[in-house]
Structures are given as structure tokens and as C-alpha cells.
Protein backbone atom coordinates (compact mmCIF):
# COMPACT_ATOMS: atom_id res chain seq x y z
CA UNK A 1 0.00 0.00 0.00
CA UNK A 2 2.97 2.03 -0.33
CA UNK A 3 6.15 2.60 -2.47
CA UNK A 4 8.20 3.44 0.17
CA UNK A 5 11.61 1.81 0.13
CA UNK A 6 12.88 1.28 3.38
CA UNK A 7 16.20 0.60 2.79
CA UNK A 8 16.42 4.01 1.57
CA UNK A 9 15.74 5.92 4.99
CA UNK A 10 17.57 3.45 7.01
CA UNK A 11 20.41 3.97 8.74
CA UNK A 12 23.27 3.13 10.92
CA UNK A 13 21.04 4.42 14.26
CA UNK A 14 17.94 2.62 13.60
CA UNK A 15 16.60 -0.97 12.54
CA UNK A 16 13.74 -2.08 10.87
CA UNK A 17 11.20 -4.10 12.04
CA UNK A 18 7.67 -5.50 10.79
CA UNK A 19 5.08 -6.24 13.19
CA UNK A 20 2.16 -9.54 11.88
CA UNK A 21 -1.59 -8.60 12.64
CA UNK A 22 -3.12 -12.29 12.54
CA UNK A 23 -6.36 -10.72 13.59
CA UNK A 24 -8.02 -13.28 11.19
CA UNK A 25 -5.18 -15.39 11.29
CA UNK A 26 -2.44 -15.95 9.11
CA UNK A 27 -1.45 -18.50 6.33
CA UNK A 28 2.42 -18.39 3.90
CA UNK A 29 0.00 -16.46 0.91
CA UNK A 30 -0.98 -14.33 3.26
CA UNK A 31 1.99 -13.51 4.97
CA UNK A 32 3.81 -12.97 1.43
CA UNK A 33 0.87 -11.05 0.02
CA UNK A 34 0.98 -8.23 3.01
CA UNK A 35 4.45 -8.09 2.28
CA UNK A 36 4.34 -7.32 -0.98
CA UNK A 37 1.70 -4.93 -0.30
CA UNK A 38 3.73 -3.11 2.28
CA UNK A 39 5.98 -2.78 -0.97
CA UNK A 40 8.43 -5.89 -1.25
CA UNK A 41 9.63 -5.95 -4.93
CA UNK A 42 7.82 -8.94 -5.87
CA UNK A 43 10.13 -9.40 -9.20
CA UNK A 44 13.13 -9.82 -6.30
CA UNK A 45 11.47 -12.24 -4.83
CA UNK A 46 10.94 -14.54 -7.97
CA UNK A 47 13.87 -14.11 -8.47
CA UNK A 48 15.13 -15.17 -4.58
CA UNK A 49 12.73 -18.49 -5.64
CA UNK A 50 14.12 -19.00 -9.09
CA UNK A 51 17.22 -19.95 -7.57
CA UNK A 52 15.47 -23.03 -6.00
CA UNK A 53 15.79 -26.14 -7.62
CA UNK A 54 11.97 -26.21 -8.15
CA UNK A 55 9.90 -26.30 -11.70
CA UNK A 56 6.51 -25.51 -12.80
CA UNK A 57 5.33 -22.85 -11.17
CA UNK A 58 4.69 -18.80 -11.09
CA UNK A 59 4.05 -16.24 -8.63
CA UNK A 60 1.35 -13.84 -9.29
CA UNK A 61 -0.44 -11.03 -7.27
CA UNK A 62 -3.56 -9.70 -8.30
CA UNK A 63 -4.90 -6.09 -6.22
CA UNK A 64 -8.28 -7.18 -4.27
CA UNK A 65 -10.72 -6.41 -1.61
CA UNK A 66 -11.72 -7.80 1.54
CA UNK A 67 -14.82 -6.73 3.51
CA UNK A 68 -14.22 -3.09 2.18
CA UNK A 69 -10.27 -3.27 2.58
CA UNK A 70 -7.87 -2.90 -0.33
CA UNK A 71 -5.22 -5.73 -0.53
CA UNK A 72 -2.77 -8.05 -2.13
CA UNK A 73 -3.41 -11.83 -3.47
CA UNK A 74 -0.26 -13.60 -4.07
CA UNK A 75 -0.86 -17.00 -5.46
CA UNK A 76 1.34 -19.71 -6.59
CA UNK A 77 0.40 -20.86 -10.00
CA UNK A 78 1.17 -24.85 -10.38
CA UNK A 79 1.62 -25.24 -14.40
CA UNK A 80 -0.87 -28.53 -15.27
CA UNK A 81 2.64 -30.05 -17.09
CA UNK A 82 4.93 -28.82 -14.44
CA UNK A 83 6.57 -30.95 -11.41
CA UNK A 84 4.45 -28.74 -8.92
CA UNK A 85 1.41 -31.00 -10.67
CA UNK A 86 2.71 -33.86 -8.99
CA UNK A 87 3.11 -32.40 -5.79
CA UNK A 88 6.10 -35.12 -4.57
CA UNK A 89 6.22 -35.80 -0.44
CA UNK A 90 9.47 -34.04 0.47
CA UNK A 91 10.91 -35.09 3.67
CA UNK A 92 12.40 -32.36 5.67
CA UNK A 93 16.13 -33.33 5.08
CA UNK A 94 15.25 -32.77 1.21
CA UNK A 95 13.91 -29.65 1.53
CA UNK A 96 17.02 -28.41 3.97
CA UNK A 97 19.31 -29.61 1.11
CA UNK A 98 16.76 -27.16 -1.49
CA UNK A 99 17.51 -24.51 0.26
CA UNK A 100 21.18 -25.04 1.74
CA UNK A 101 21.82 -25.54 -2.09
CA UNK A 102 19.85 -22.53 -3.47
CA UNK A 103 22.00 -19.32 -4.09
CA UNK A 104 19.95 -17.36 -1.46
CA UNK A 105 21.18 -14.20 0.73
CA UNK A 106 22.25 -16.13 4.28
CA UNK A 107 18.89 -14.53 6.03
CA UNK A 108 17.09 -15.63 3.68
CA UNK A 109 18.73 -19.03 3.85
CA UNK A 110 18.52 -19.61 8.25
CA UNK A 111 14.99 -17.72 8.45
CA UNK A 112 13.62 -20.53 6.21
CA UNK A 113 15.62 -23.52 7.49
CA UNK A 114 14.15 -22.10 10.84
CA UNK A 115 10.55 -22.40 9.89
CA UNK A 116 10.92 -25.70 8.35
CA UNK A 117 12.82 -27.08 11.33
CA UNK A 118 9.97 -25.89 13.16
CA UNK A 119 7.67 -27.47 10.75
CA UNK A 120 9.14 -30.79 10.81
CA UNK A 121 9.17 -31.26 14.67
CA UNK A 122 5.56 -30.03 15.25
CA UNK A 123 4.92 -32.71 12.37
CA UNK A 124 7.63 -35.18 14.18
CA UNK A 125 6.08 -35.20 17.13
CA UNK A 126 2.20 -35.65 16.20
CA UNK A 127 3.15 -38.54 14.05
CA UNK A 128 6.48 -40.38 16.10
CA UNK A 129 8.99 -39.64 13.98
CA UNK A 130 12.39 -38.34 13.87
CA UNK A 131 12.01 -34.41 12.28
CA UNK A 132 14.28 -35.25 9.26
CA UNK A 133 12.48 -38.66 8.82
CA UNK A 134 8.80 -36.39 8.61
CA UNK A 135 7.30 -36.39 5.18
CA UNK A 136 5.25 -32.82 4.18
CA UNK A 137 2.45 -33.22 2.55
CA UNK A 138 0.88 -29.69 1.94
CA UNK A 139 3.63 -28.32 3.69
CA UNK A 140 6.10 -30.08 1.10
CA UNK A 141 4.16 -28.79 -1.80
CA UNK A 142 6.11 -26.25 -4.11
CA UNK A 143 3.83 -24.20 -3.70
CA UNK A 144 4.29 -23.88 0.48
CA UNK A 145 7.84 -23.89 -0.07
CA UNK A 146 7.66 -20.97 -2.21
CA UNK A 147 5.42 -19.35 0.21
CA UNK A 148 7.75 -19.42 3.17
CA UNK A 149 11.15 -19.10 0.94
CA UNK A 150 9.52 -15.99 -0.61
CA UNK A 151 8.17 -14.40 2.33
CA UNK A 152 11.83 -14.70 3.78
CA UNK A 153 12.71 -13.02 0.73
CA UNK A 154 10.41 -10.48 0.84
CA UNK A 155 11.62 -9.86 4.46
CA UNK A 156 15.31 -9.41 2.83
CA UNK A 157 14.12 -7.10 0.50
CA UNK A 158 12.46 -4.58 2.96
CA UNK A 159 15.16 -5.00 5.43
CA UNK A 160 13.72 -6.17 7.87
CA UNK A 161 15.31 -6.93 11.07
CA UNK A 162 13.37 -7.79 13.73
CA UNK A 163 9.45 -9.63 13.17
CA UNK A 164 6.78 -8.96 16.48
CA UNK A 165 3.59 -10.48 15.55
CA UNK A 166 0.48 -10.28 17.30
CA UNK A 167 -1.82 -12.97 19.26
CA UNK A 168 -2.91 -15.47 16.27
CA UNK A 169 -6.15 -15.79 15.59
CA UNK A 170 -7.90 -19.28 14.92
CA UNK A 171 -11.49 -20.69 13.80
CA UNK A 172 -13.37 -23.65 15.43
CA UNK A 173 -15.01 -26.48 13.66
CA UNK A 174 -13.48 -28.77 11.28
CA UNK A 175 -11.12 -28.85 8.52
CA UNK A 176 -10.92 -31.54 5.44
CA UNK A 177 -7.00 -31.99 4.81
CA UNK A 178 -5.13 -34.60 2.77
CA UNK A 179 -5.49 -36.62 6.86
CA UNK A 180 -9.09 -36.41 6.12
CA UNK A 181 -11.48 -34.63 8.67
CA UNK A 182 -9.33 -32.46 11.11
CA UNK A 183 -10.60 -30.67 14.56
CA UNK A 184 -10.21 -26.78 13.93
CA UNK A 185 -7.33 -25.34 14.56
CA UNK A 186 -5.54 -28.45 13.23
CA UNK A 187 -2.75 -30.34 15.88
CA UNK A 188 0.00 -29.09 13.74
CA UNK A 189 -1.10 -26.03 14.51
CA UNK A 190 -1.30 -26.01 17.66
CA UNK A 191 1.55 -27.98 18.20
CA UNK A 192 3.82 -25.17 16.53
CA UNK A 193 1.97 -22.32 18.78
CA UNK A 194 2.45 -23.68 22.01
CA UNK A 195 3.48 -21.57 24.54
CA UNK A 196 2.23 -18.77 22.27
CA UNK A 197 -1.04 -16.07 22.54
CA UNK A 198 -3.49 -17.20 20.75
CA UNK A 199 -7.36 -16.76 21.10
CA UNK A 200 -10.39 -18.00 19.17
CA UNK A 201 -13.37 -16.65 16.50
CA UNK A 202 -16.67 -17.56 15.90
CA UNK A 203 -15.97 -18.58 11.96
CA UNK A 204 -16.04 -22.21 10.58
CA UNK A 205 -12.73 -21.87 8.49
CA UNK A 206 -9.24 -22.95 8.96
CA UNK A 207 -7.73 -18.85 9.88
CA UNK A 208 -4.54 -19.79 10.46
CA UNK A 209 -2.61 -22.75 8.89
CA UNK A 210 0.87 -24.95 9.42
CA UNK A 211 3.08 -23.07 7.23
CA UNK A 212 1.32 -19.46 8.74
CA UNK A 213 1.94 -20.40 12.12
CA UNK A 214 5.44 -21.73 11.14
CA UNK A 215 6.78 -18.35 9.73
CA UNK A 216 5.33 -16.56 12.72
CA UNK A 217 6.39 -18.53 15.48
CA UNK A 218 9.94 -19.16 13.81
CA UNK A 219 10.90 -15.48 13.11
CA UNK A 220 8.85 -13.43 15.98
CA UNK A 221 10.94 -12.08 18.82
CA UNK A 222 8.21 -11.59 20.56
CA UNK A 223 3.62 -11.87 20.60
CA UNK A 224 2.47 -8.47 21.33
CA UNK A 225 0.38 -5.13 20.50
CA UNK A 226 1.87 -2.78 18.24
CA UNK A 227 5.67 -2.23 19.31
CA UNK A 228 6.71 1.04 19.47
CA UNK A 229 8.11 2.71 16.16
CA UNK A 230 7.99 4.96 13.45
CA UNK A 231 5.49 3.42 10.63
CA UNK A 232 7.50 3.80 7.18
CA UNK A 233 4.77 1.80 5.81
CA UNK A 234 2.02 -1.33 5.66
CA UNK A 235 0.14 -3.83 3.61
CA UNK A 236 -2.47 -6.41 3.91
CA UNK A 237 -2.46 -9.67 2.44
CA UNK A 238 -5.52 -11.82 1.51
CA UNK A 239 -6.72 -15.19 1.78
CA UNK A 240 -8.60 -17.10 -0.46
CA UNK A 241 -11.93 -17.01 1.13
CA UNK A 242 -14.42 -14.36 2.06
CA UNK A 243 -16.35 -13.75 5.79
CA UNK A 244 -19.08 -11.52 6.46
CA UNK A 245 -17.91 -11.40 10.01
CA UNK A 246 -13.81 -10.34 9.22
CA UNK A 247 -12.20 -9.23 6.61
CA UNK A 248 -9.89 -12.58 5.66
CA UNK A 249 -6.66 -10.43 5.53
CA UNK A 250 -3.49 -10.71 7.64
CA UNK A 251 -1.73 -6.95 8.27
CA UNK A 252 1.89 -5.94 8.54
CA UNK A 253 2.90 -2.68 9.47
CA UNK A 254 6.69 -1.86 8.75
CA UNK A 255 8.60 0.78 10.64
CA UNK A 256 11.92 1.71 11.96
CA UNK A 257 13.33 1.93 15.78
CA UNK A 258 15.44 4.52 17.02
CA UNK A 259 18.59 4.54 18.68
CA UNK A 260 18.33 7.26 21.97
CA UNK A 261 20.66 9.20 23.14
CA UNK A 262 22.21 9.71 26.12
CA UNK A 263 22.58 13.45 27.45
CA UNK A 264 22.92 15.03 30.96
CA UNK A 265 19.42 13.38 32.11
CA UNK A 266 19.25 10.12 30.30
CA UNK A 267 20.71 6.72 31.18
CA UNK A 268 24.61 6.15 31.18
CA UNK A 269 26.45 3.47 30.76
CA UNK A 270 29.27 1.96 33.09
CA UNK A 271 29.02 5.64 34.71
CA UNK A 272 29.18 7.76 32.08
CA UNK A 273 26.75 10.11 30.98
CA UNK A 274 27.03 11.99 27.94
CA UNK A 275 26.75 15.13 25.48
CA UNK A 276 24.84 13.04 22.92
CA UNK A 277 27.76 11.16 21.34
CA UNK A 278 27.20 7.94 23.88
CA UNK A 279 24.16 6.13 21.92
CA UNK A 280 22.29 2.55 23.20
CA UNK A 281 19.26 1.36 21.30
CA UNK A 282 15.77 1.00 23.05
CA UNK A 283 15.35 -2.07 24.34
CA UNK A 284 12.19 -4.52 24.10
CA UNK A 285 9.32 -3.98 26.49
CA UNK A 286 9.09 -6.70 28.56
CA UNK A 287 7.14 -7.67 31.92
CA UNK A 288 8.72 -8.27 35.45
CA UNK A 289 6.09 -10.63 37.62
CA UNK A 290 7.21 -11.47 40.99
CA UNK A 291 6.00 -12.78 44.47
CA UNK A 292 7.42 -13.77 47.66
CA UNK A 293 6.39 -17.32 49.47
CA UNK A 294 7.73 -18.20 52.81
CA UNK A 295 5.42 -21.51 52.89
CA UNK A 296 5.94 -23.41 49.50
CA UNK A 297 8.29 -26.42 49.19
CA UNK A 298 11.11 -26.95 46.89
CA UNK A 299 8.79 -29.84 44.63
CA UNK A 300 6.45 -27.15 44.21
CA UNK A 301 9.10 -24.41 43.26
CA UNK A 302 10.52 -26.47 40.46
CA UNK A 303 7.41 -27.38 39.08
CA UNK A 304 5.85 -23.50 39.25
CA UNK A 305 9.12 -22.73 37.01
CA UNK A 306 8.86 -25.39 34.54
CA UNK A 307 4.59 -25.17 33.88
CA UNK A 308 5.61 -20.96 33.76
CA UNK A 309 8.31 -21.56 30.82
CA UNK A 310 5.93 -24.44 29.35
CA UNK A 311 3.44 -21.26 29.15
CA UNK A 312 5.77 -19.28 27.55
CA UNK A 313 7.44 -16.87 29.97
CA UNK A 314 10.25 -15.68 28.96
CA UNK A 315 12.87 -16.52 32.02
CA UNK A 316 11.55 -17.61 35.11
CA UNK A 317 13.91 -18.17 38.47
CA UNK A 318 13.82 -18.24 42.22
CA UNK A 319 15.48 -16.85 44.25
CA UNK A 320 16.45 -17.56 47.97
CA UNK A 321 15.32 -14.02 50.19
CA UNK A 322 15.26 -12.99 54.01
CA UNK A 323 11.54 -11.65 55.08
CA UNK A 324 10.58 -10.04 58.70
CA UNK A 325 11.12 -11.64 61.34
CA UNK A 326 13.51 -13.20 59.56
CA UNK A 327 11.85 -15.99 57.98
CA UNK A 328 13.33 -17.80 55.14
CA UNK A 329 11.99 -17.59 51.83
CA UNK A 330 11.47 -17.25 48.00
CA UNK A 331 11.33 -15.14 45.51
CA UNK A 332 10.12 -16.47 42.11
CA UNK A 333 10.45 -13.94 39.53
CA UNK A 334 8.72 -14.28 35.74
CA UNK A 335 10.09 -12.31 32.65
CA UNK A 336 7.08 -12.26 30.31
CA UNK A 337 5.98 -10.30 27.00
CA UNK A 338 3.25 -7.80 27.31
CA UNK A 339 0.61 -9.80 25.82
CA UNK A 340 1.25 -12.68 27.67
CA UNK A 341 1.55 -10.79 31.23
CA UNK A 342 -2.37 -11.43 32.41
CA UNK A 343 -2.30 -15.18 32.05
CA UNK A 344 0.96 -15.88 33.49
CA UNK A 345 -0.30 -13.96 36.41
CA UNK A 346 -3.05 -16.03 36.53
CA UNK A 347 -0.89 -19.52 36.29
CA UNK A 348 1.61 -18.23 39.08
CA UNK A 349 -1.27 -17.02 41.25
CA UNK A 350 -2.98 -20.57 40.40
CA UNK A 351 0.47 -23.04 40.65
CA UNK A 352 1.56 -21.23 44.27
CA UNK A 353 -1.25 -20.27 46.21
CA UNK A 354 0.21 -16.45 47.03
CA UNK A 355 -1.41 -13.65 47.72
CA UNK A 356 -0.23 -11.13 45.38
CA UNK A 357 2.00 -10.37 42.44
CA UNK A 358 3.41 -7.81 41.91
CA UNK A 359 4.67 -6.41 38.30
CA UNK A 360 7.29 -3.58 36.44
CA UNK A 361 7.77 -2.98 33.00
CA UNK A 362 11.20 -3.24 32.12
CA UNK A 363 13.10 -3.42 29.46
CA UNK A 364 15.84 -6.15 27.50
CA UNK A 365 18.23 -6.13 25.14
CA UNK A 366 18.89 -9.92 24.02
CA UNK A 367 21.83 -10.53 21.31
CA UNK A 368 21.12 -11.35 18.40
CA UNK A 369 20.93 -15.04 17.55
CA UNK A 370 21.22 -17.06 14.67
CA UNK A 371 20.42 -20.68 14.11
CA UNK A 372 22.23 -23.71 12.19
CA UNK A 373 22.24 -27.87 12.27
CA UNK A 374 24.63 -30.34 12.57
CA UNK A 375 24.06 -34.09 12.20
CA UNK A 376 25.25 -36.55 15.18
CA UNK A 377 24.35 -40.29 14.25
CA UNK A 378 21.75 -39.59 12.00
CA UNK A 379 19.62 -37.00 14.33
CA UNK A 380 19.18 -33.14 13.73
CA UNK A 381 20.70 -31.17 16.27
CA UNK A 382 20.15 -27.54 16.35
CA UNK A 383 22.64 -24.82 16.86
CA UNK A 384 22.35 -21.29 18.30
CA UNK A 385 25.19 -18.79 18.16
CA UNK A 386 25.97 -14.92 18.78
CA UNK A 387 25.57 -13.36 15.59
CA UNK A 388 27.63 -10.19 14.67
CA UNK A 389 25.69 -9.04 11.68
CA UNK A 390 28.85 -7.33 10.10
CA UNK A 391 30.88 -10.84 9.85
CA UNK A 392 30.20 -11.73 6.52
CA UNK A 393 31.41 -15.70 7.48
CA UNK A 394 28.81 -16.09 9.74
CA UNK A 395 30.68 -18.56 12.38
CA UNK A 396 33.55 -17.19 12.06
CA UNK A 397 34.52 -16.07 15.29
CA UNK A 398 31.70 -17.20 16.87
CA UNK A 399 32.53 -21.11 17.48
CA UNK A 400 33.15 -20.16 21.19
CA UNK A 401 29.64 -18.99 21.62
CA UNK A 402 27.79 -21.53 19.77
CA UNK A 403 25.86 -23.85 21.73
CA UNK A 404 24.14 -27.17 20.47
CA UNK A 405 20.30 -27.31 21.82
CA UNK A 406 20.36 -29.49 25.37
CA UNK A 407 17.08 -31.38 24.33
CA UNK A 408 18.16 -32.34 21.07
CA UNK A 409 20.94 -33.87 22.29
CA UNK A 410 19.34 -35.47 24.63
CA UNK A 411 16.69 -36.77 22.36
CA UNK A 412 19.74 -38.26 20.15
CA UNK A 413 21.50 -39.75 23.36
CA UNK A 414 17.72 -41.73 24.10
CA UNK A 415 17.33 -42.76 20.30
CA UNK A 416 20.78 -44.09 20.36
CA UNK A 417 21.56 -45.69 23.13
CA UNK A 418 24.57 -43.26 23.78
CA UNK A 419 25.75 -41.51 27.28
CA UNK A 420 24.94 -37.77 27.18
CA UNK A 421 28.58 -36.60 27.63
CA UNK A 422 29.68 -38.59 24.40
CA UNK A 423 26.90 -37.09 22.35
CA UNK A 424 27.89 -33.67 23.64
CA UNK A 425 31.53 -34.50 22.72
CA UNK A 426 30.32 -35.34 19.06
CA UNK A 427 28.54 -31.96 19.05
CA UNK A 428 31.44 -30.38 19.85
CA UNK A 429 33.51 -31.92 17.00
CA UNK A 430 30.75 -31.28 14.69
CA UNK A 431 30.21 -27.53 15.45
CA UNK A 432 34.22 -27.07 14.96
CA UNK A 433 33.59 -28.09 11.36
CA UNK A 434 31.23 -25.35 10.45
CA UNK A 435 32.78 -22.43 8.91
């Protein structure tokens, strides 16, 4: 809905970040349609696919309207004579080697491995299998695949940054799929948004799908209301069908954050305060929740912190405190997005008995992360590490902070039969071979 590049206001103080309205859900169309609404260059995207080893297919958008709202409708044309006619059942270590092979910008590249990973062990774990052993069926179409690889591209070509989406909509009934008859939102679905906001509306249609939730869940640093910044532009992006009730249409709005800076009155860092030349970015908005219990035992403590992450806080800890009289206690202390604050109140209230909670709004500044795989016996194992985004070799440098994911290796110590400490040996040896 706008031809404004961002690229061309950005600069070194700010970053640019794109914020998902899944008021009637969200599905990989719809997602790439907003985008290209909010003015992604939809011929740079094609290209981005084209470099796919995929056939028989084309991207076209077509301007539309939605319950009075102007929009975008990307589809994904699958030429009758074409491979996408077939439709073959990819499993998820084929499509890692499509992409991995593909001549794709590196964002590009890890946003989409991200999703898929994502994809496979929501799929992995509804069916009992290994994520790389998972076969995609819609999700292994061409056309999904060019949904979520072009909506990282479109991404890529805005700039974007940083993705904050908000809670996901979802219908109720049922679904048909290629399963047969599915309960509404489908367990894929829900599978991938657990631990996420997500609330339901009174319309007998599949809102939000697998590949939707995928790119949401995968690339969002956080479920929220509108994050503060300074709207450069927006799009919306429509679905196939039509409500009387809600416009079928997912939103993006696209805008950049500021760095401050520090002067006489402002924060300082390490004790100095400034004229203006000391700069630090503004942080995310996040939500402190904490209470104090001097009559809860330590069974009860460890399982208030692990249903509180299951929930999707974003830290939670205890800590060991002195009250009146001095009586021994706790403090158990929740880090939580904004969105998510009034229901984890609700669970600690419910999981310790207390009396009160009491809450701040604070703010964080987490590095930025990126995300790769290594294989140990046959078993995916994820990889974070500390991304500098000006190191063009990506783990170059940044061996020493990457760290293999503890349940994954885990999952391939159980599966194999192997002690813990020699599969986290192996992982070690395999993450000193990535360059």
C-alpha cells in the first residue's frame, strides 16, 4: 500500500522491524501477500525463488478487496505439465538440502531452514517420527515452499530486522485436509503455537494454517500489540476465502526503531553520561512478575518454574530471600511479553497459592541469535550462536559462543543408546567443522 523503500531511509542508528496482525489469522499467501503490499519488490522475490531447484510454477499477485479493505493476493500458480502437478512428499532433510543448495542471501537461507525445522518437529512429534524422517504433505508442496522461501525473501528485500507479531487468531469447527477430517485449529497447529497467545473466533474456516503459524512462530521475537516505532509503511495480504464477520486479511505494518541518546538526564552506561555522542538502542518492552512465598516447598518451586516456561514466559527463576522476622523464603520472579503478562499472572497465582503479584515494565536487550544444524548419528541437532551481523562468514569467530540445543541432544542420546557426555563430545567436533 505504499512505495516506500525502506532501505532508503535506514540507517546506521535505527533498525527495521515488521510487526504480523493475525487478527483473522495468518497463512504463507498471506503472509507474502501483506508483504508485498507493504511494498516488497515482488520481481526480487521470484527471483530469490528461481534460484530453487523447483519447476513448474509462477508467482502472481492480483490487487483485491476484503470486507471493504484494499489488498494483495499472491498466489502460486502450479503449471498442469509442471513438477508442482505432482506435488512429490518431500521429507524435511530434502527440503534443507533445497535450500542449503539454493544461491539465497544467508537470512534468507537460516529464516527458512528455521521455519521448516519448526515445521518438521511439530509434524515429528504428532506422528512419532524423527524431524528429518517427517514427510510434508501440503507443507512439502512447491507451492508452500515458495510461500515461506519468498516471504523470507520479501523480508530481505524490505530490510527487515526484527518480526513482532500479534496474538494469532484461529477458527473452530473442522477442517478436510489430505489426513481427512481435522478438529479446527488443526494439531500441527497447535503444536507449533504452544506456549504462544493465541485466542479464538466464531468462523467455521481454517484462519490460520501450518506453514502461517510456522513463519510466525519461527521469526517473531516476541507476541504483542503494536511495538513502538515509526510506521515507514504497511500492507495487507488476503486469503482465499471471504467472511461476512472479518475481513480474511493478515496486516503488517513496517517501521523503523530509534537509537536514543544519552545526554545530561538520560541513562549512562558503566558511569558515564554523555553530550549526545554515547548512543544505546531502546530495548524490548518486557514484563517483570514477581512474588514472595515463605510456605511453599522446593517440589512445588521447580514445578511453578517449569509449567511458567511451558506457558511461555520468557525466564523464570527463584530466588532464595530474608523476610521479617527473619523468615526464610522465595522469591520467584517471571520475565514475560506484554501480551502474555495477564495469564501468566493467573498460572503463578494458580500453581503457588500467594497472595499477590506484583509487576514492572522493564526493558531487554537480548543478542542477536542465529540458528544452524549439525548431524550426530543420524539425528538433527540444532545450533544457536551470537551473531555479529557485520561478519560476513557467519561462524567465524563465533565457534566459542555456539551452543548445540540441550534437548536435542538429549533426544539423540535416548534414540541411540549413547551416554549424554559422548553425544555432547560429538557436538562439539561437529560444530568445529562449520565455517
Amino acid at each position: 500500500m505504499t512505495d516506500t523503500k525502506i532501505s532508503d531511509t535506514k540507517t546506521d542508528t535505527t533498525k527495521t522491524i515488521v510487526w504480523f496482525h493475525c487478527f483473522s489469522g495468518i497463512a504463507g499467501d498471506m503472509a507474502l501477500g501483506a508483504l508485498v503490499d507493504a511494498g516488497a519488490d515482488l520481481e526480487e522475490v521470484k527471483k530469490a525463488c528461481a534460484t530453487l531447484d523447483l519447476q513448474g510454477y509462477e508467482i502472481a499477485k492480483t490487487p483485491t478487496m476484503r470486507n471493504g479493505i484494499a489488498a494483495t493476493k499472491v498466489e502460486i500458480i502450479i503449471n498442469k505439465k509442471g513438477e508442482g502437478s505432482n506435488q512429490p512428499h518431500r521429507t524435511a532433510t530434502d527440503i534443507f538440502e533445497l535450500i542449503n543448495k539454493a544461491d539465497l542471501p544467508e537470512r534468507v537461507k537460516t529464516r527458512a531452514l528455521k521455519i521448516f525445522q519448526l515445521l518438521a518437529e511439530a509434524e515429528g512429534k504428532l506422528h512419532n517420527q524423527p524431524p528429518e524422517k517427517v514427510h510434508f504433505h501440503e507443507v512439502g508442496a512447491v507451492d508452500s515452499i515458495i510461500d515461506i522461501v519468498g516471504t523470507c525473501a520479501a523480508l530481505e528485500n524490505l530490510s527487515i530486522d526484527e518480526v513482532f507479531c500479534s496474538p494469532v487468531a484461529h477458527g473452530i469447527g473442522t477442517i478436510e485436509c489430505e489426513h481427512g477430517e481435522m478438529p479446527n485449529p488443526p494439531p500441527a497447529v497447535v503444536e507449533i503455537l504452544e506456549g504462544t497467545p493465541v485466542y479464538g473466533v466464531d468462523i467455521n474456516a481454517e484462519l490460520t494454517t501450518p506453514t502461517g503459524a510456522a513463519i510466525v512462530k519461527a521469526l517473531a521475537k516476541g507476541f504483542t500489540s503494536l511495538p513502538e516505532m515509526t510506521i515507514k509503511s504497511s500492507g495487507f495480504g488476503a486469503g482465499e476465502k471471504e467472511f461476512q464477520k472479518l475481513p480474511n486479511l493478515t496486516q503488517v505494518i513496517i517501521g523503523e526503531t530509534y537509537l536514543q541518546e544519552v545526554g545530561a538526564n538520560e541513562m549512562s552506561i558503566n558511569g558515564m553520561s554523555g553530550t549526545g555522542e554515547q548512543k544505546i538502542s531502546r530495548g524490548q518492552p518486557v514484563a517483570l512478575l514477581e512474588t514472595n512465598l515463605d510456605d511453599i516447598t522446593g517440589e512445588v518451586l521447580a514445578n511453578t518454574i517449569s509449567k511458567l516456561l511451558e506457558a511461555g514466559a520468557l525466564d523464570a527463576w527463584v530466588t532464595p530471600i530474608l523476610m521479617k522476622k527473619g523468615r526464610p523464603a522465595h522469591t520467584i520472579s517471571v520475565l514475560s511479553d506484554v501480551a502474555n503478562q495477564s495469564k501468566l499472572t493467573d498460572l503463578l497465582v494458580a500453581l503457588t497459592g500467594t497472595l499477590g503479584v506484583r509487576a514492572s515494565s522493564i526493558q531487554r536487550w537480548p543478542q542477536a541469535r542465529k540458528q544452524t544444524t549439525i548431524t550426530i548419528k543420524g539425528h538433527i541437532v540444532r545450533v544457536k550462536y551470537i551473531s555479529n551481523e557485520s561478519d560476513k562468514e557467519e561462524m567465524a569467530g563465533d565457534k566459542k559462543n555456539a551452543k548445540p540445543e540441550y534437548d536435542d541432544l538429549v533426544a539423540v542420546a535416548e534414540a541411540t543408546k549413547t551416554p549424554l557426555r559422548e553425544i555432547q563430545k560429538l557436538a562439539t567436533q561437529e560444530i568445529e567443522k562449520l565455517k
